[in-house]
N, C-alpha and C. Protein backbone atom coordinates (compact mmCIF):
# COMPACT_ATOMS: atom_id res chain seq x y z
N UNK A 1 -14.76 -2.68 14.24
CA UNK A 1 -14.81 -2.67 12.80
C UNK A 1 -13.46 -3.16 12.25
N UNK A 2 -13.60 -4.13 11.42
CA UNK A 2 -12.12 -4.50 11.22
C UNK A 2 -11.44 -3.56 9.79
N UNK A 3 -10.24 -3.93 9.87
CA UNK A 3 -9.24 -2.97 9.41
C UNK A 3 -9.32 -3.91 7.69
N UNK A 4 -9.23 -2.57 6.75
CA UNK A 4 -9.39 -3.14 5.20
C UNK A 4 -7.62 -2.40 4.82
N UNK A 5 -7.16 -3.38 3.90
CA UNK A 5 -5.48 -3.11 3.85
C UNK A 5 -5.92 -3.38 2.01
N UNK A 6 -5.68 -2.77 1.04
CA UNK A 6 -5.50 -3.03 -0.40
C UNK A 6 -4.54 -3.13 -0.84
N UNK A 7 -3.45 -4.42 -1.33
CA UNK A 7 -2.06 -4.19 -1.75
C UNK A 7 -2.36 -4.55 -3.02
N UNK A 8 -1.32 -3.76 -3.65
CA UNK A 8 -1.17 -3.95 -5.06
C UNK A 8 0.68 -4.45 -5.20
N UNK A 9 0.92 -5.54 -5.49
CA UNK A 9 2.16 -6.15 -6.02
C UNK A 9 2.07 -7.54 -6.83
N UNK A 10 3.15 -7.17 -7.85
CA UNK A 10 3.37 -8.78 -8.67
C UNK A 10 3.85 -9.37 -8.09
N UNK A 11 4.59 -9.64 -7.27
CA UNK A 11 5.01 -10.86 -6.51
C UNK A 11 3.87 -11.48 -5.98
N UNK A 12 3.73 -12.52 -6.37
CA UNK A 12 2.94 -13.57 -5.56
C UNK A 12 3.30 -13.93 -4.39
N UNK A 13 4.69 -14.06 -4.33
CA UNK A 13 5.05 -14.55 -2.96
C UNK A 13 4.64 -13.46 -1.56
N UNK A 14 5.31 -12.27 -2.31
CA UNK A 14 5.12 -11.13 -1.16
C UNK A 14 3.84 -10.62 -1.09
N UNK A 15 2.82 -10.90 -2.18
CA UNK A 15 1.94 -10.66 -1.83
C UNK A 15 1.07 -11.49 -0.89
N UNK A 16 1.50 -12.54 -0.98
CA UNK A 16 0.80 -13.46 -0.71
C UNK A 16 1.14 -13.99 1.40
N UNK A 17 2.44 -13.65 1.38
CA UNK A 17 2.90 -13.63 2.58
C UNK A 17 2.37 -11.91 3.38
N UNK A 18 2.25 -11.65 3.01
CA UNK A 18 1.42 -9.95 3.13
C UNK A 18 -0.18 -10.17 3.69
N UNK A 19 -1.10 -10.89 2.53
CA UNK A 19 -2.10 -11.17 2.70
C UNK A 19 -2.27 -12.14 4.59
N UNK A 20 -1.43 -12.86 4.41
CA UNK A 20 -1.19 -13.77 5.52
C UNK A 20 -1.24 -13.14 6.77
N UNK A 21 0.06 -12.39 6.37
CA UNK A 21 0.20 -11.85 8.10
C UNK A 21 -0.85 -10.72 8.39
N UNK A 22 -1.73 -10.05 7.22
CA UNK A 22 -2.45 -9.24 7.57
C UNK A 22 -3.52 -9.68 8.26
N UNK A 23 -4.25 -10.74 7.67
CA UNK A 23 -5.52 -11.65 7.99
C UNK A 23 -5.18 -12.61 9.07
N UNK A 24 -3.90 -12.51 9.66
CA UNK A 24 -3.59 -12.79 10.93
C UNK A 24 -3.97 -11.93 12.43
N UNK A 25 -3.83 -10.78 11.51
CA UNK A 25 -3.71 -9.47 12.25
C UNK A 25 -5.41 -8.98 12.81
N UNK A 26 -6.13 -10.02 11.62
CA UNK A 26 -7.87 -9.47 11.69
C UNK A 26 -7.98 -8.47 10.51
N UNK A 27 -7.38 -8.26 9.29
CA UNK A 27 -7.36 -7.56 8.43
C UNK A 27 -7.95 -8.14 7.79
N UNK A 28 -9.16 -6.97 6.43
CA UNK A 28 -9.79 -8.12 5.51
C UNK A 28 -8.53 -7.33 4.51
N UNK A 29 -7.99 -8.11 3.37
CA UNK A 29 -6.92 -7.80 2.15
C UNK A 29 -7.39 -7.97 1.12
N UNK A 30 -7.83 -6.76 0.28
CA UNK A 30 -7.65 -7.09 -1.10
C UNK A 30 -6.47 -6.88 -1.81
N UNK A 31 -5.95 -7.92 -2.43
CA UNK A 31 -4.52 -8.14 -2.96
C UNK A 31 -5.09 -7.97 -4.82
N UNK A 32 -3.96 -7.35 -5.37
CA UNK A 32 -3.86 -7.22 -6.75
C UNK A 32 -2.47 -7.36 -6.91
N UNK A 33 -2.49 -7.80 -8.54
CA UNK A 33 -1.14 -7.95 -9.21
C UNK A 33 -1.07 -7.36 -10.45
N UNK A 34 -1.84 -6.80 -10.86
CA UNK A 34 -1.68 -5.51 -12.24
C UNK A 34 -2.65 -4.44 -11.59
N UNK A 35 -1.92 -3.46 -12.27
CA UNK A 35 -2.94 -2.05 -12.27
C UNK A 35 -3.92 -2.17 -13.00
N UNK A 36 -4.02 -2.70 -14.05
CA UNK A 36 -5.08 -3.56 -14.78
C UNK A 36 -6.25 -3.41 -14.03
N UNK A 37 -6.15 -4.14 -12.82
CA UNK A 37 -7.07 -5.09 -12.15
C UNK A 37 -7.33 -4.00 -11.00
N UNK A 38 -6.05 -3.63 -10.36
CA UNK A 38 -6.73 -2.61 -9.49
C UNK A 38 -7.65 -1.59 -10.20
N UNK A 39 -7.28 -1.03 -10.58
CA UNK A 39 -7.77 0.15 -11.05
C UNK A 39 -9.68 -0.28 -11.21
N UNK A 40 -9.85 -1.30 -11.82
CA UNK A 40 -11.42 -1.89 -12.30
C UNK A 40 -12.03 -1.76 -10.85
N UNK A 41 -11.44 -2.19 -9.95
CA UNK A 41 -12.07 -2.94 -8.67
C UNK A 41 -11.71 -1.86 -7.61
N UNK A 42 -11.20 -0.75 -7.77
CA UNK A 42 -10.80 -0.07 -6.46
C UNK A 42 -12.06 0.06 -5.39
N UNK A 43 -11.71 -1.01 -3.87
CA UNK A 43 -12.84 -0.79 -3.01
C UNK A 43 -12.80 0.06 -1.78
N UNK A 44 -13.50 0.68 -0.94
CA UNK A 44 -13.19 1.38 0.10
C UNK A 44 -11.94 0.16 1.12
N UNK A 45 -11.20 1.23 1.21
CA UNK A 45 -10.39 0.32 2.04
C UNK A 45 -9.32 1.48 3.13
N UNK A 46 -8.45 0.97 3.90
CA UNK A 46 -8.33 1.68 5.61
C UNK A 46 -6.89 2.20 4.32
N UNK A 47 -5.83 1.68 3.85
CA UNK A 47 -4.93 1.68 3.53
C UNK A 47 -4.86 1.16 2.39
N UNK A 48 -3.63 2.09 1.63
CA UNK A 48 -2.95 0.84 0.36
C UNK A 48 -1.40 1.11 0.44
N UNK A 49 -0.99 -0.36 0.03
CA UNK A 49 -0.06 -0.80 0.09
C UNK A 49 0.75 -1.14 -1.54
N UNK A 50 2.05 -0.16 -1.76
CA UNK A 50 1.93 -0.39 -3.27
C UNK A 50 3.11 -0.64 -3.44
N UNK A 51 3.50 -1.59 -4.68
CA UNK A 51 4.31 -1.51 -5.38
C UNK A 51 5.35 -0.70 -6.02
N UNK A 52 6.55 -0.29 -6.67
CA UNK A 52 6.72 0.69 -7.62
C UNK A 52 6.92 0.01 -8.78
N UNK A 53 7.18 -1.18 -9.34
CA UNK A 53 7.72 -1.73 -10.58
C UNK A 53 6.48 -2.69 -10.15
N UNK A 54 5.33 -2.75 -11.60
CA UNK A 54 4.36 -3.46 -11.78
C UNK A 54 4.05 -3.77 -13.32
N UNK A 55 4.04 -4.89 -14.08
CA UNK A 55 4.11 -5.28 -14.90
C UNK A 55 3.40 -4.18 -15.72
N UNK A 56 2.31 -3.67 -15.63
CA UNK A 56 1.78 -2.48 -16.60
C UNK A 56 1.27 -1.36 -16.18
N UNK A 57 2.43 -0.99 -15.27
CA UNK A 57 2.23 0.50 -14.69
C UNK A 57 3.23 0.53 -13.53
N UNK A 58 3.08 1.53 -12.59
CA UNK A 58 4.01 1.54 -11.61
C UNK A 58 2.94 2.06 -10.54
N UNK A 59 3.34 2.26 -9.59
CA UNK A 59 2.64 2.14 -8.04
C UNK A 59 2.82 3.64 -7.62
N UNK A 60 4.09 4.64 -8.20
CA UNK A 60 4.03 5.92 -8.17
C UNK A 60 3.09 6.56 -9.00
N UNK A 61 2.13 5.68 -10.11
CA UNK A 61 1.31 6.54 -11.13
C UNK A 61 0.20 6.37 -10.10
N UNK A 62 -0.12 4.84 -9.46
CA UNK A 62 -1.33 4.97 -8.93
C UNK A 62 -1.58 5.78 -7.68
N UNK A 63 -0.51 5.96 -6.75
CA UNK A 63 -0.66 6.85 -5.86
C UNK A 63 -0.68 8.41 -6.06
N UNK A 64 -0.37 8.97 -7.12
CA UNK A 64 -0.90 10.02 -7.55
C UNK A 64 -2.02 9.70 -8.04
N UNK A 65 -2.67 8.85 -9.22
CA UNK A 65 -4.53 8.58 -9.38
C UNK A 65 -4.83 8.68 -7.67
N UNK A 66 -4.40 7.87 -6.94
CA UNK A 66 -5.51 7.58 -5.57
C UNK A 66 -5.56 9.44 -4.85
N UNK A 67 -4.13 9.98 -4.43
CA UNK A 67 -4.18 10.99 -4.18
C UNK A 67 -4.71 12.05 -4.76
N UNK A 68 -5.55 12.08 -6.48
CA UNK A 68 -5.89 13.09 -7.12
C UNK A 68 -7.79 13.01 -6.70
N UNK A 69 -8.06 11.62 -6.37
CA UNK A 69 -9.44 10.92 -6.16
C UNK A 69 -10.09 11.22 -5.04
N UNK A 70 -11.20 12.19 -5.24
CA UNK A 70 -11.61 12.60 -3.22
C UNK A 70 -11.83 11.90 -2.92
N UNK A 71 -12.35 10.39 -3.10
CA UNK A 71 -12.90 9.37 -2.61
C UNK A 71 -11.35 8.54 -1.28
N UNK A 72 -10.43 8.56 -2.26
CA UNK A 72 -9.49 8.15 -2.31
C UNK A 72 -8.03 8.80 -1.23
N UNK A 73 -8.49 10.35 -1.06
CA UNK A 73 -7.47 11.66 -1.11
C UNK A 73 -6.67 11.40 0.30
N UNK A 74 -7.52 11.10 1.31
CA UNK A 74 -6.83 11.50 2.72
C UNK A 74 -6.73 9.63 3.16
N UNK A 75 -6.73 8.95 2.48
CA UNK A 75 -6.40 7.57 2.59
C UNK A 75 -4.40 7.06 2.86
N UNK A 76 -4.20 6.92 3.47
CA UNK A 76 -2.84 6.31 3.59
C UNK A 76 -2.26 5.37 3.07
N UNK A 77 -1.15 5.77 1.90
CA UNK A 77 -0.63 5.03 1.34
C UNK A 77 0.81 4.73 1.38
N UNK A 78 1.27 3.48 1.54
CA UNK A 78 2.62 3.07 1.81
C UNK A 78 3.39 2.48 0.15
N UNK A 79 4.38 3.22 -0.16
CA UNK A 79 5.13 2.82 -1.56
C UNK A 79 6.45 1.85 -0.63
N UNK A 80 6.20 0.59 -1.58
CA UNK A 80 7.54 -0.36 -1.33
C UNK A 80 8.05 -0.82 -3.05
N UNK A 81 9.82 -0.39 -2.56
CA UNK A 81 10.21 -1.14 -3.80
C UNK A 81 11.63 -1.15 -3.33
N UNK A 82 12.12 -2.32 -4.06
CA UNK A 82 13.68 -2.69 -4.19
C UNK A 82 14.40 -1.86 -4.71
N UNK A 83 14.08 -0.98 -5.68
CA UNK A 83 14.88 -0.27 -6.72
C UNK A 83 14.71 1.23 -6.87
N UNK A 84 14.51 1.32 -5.36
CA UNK A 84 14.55 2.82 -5.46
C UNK A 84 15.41 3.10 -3.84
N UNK A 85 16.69 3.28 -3.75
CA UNK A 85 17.52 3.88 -2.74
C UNK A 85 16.68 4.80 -2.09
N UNK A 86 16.50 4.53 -0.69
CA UNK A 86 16.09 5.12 0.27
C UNK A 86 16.81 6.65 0.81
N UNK A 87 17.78 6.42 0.59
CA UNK A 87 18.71 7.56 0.94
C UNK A 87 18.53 8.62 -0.23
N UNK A 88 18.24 8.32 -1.49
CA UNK A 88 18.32 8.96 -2.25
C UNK A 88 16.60 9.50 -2.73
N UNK A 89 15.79 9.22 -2.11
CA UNK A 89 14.22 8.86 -1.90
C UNK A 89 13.94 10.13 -1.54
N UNK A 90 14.29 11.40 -2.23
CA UNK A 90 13.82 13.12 -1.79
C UNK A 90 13.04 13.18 -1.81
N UNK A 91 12.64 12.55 -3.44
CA UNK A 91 11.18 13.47 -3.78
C UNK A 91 9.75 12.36 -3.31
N UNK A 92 9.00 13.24 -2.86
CA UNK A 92 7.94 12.40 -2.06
C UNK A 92 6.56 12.28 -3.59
N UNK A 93 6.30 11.53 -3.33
CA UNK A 93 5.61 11.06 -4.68
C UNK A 93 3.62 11.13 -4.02
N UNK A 94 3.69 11.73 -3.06
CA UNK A 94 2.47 11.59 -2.56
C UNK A 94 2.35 10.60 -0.87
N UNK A 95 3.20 9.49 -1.38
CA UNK A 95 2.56 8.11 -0.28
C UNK A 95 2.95 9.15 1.01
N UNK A 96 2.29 8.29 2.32
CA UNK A 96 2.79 8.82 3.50
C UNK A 96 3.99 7.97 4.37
N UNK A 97 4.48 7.01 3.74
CA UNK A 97 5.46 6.30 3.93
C UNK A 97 6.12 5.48 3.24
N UNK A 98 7.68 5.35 3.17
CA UNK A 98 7.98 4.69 1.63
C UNK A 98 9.07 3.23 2.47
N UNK A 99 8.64 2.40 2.03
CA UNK A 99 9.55 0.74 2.86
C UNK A 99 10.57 0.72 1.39
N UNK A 100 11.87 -0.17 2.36
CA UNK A 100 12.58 -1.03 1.15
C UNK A 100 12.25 -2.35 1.12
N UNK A 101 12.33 -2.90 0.23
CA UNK A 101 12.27 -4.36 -0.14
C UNK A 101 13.75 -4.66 0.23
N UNK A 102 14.57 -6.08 0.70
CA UNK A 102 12.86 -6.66 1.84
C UNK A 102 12.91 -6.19 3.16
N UNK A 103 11.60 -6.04 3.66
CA UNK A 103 11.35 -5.40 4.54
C UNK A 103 11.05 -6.48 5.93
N UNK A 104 11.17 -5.75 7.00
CA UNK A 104 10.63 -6.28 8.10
C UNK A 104 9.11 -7.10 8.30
N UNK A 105 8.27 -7.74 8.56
CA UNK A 105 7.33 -8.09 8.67
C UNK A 105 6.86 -7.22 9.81
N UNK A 106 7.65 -7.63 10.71
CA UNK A 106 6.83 -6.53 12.01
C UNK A 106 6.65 -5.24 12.12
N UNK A 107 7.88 -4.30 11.60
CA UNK A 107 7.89 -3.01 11.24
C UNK A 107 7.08 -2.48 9.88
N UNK A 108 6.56 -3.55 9.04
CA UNK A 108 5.46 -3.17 8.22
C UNK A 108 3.96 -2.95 8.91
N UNK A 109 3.59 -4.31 9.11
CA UNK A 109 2.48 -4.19 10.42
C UNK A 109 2.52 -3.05 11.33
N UNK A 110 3.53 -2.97 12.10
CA UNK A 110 3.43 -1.99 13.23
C UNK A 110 2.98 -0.45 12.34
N UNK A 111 4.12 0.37 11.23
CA UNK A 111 3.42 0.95 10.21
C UNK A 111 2.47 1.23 9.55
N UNK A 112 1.60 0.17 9.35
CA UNK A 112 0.26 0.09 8.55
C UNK A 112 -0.69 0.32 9.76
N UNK A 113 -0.66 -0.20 11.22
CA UNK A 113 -1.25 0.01 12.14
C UNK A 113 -1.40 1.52 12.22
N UNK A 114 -0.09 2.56 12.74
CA UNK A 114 0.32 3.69 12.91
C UNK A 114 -0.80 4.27 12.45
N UNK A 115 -0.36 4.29 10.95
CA UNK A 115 -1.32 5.01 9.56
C UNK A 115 -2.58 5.05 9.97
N UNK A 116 -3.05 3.82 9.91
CA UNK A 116 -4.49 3.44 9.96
C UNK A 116 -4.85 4.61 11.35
N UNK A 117 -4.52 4.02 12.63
CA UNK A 117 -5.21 4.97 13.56
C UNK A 117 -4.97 6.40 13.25
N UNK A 118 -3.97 7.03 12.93
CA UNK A 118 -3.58 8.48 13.00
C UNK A 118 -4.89 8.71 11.72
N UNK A 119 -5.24 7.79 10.83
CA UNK A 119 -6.02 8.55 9.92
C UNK A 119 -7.42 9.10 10.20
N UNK A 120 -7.89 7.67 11.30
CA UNK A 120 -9.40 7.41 11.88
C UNK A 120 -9.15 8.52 13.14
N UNK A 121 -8.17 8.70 13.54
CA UNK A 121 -8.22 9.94 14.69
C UNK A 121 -8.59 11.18 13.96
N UNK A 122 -8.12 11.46 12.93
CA UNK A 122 -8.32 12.90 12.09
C UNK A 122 -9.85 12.57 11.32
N UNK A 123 -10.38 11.75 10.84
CA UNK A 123 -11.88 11.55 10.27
C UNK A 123 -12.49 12.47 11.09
């Protein structure tokens, strides 16, 4: 069964290089660039992958919506952003893992992999 990854970021580029290496990987990706848009379309998916600075919302509001959503609840979510110091990164906002921008390509993958099985082991 192949692996479903949902990212939500405005960057086109990173999203778009994201989409790439995922669907390299055998991932199907649904990619968004407003909360706008996610929010309309949220589909079953293995993981999401979020933003924190998004043109009309932030990626910490939606991972509390996804985490408040039973549909949604025990789903694994990864928060990435430039502008939030890692070191200083106490308070956990819900996600189960938080990246800096910019990040590794391989150590994202390898990550999103992690998630994914540890989640389908507990189903």
């Amino acid at each position: 069964m192949k692996k479903t990854i949902t990212i939500l970021e405005d960057d086109l580029d990173i999203r778009d290089i994201c989409t790439l290496i995922f669907e390299s990987e055998g991932f199907v990706v649904h990619g968004y660039g407003t909360v706008a848009n996610f929010s309309i379309d949220i589909l079953p998916t293995d993981i999401f992958l979020l933003d924190v600075r998004l043109p009309d919302g932030n990626g910490i509001d939606v991972c509390r919506m996804l985490k408040a959503d039973e549909r949604f609840s025990k789903v694994p979510i990864i928060i990435m952003s430039a502008h939030i110091n890692p070191l200083l990164h106490e308070q956990n906002y819900g996600e189960d893992l938080f990246i800096t921008k910019p990040f590794n390509l391989d150590y994202m993958l390898e990550q999103v992999e992690l998630l994914i099985d540890n989640h389908r082991d507990n189903l």
